[in-house]
Protein backbone atom coordinates (compact mmCIF):
# COMPACT_ATOMS: atom_id res chain seq x y z
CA UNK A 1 17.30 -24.70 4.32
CA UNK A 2 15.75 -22.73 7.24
CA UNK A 3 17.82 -23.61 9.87
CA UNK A 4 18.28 -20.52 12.00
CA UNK A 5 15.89 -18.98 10.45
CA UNK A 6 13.83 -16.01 12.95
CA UNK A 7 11.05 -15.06 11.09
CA UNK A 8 8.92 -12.19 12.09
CA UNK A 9 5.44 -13.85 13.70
CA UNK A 10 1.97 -11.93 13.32
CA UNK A 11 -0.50 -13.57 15.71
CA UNK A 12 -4.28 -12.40 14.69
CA UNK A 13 -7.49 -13.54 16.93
CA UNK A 14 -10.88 -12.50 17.99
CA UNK A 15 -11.18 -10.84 22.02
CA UNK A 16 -15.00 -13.37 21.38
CA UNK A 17 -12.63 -16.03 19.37
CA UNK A 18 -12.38 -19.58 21.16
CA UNK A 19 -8.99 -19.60 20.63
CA UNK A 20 -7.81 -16.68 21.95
CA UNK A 21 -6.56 -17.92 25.18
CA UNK A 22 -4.64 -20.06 23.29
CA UNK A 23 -2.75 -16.88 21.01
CA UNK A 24 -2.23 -15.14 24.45
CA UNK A 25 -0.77 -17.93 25.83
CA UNK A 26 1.78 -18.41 22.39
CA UNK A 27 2.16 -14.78 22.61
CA UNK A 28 3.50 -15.11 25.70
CA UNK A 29 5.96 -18.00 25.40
CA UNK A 30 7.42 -16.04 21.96
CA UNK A 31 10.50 -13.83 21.39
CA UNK A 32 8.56 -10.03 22.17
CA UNK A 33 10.88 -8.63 19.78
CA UNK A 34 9.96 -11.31 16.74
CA UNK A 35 6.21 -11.32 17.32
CA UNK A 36 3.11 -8.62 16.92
CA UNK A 37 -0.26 -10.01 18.63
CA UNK A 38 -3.98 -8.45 17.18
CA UNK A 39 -6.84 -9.01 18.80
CA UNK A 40 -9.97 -8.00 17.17
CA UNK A 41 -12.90 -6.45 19.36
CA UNK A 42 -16.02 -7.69 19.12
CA UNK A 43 -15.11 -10.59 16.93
CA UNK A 44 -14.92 -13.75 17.02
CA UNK A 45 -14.06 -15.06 13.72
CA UNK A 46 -11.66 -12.17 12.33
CA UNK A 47 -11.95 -13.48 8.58
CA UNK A 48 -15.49 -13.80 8.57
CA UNK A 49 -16.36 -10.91 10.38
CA UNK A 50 -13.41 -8.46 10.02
CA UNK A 51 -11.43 -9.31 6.90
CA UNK A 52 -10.95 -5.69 6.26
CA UNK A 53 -8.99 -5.75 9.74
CA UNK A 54 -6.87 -8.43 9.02
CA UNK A 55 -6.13 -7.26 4.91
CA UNK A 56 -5.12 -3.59 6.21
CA UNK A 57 -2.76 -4.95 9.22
CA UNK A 58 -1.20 -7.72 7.51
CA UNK A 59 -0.15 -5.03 4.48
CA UNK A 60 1.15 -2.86 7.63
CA UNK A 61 3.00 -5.72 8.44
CA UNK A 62 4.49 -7.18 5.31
CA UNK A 63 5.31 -3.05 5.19
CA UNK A 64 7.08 -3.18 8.30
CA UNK A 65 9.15 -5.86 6.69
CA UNK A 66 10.22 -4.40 3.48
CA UNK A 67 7.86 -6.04 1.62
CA UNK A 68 4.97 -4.59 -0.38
CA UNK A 69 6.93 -1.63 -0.10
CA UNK A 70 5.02 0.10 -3.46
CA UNK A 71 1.58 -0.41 -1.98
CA UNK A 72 0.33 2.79 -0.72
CA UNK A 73 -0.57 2.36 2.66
CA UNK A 74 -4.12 1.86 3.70
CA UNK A 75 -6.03 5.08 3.98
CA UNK A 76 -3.79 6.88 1.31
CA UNK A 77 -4.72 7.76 -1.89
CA UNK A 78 -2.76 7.93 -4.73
CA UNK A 79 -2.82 11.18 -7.30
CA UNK A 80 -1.81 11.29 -10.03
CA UNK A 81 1.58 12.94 -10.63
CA UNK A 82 2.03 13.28 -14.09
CA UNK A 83 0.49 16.22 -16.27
CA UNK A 84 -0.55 14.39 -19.03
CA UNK A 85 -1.83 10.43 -19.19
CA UNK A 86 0.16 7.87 -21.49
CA UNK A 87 -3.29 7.81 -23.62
CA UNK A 88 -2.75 11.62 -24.14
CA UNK A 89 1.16 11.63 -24.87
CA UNK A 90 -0.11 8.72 -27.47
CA UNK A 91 -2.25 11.69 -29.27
CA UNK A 92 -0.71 13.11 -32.02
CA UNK A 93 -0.07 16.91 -31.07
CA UNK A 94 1.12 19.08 -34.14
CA UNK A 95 1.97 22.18 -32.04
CA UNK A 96 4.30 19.97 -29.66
CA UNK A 97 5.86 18.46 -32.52
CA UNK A 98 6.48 21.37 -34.49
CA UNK A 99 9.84 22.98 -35.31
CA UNK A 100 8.31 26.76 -35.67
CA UNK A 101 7.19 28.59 -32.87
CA UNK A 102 3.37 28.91 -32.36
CA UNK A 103 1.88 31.41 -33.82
CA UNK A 104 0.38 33.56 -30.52
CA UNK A 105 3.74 33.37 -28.92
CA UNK A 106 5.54 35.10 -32.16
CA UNK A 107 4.86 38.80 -32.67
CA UNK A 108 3.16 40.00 -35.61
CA UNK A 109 5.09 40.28 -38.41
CA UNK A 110 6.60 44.08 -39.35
CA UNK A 111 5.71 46.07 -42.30
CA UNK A 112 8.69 47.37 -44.80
């Protein structure tokens, strides 16, 4: 089923991590072009102490994929960009339903 397969390969470790000779050394026996290495300063553990690290690149790179594509990315807020929330267009509005113009946009009505 995933025979010839190349999946994209994130590598994530701590520079204090016990282990991180051991990502160096798969980082350097991997395609360059199918893998993306992080190493964490000051960390050891990069879940424990960092997860905030690891959440904001692994949405990068699911992003870089094509995946998680609606997520805003991190350190971008989203605005609102409609006028009006679906709670307000749920409000009955008489003047927005009405067939007649309003009132103060219809001059005054002429004397005979």
């Amino acid at each position: 089923m995933l025979k010839g397969c190349q999946p994209d390969i994130l590598l994530i470790t701590g520079m204090l991590s016990p282990y991180a000779g051991v990502v160096e050394k798969m980082y350097k026996e991997l395609d360059k072009e199918k893998v993306t290495i992080l190493k964490v300063d000051k960390v050891g553990d990069v879940l424990a102490e960092a997860p905030a690290k690891v959440a904001q690149s692994l949405l990068l790179f699911c992003q870089g994929q094509g995946l998680l594509t609606s997520l805003p990315p991190p350190g971008v807020e989203r605005r609102m960009s409609r006028a009006m929330s679906m709670e307000e267009y749920d409000k009955p509005n008489i003047r927005r339903l009405s067939l007649t113009p309003n009132s103060s946009e219809s001059p005054p009505p002429r004397k005979l």
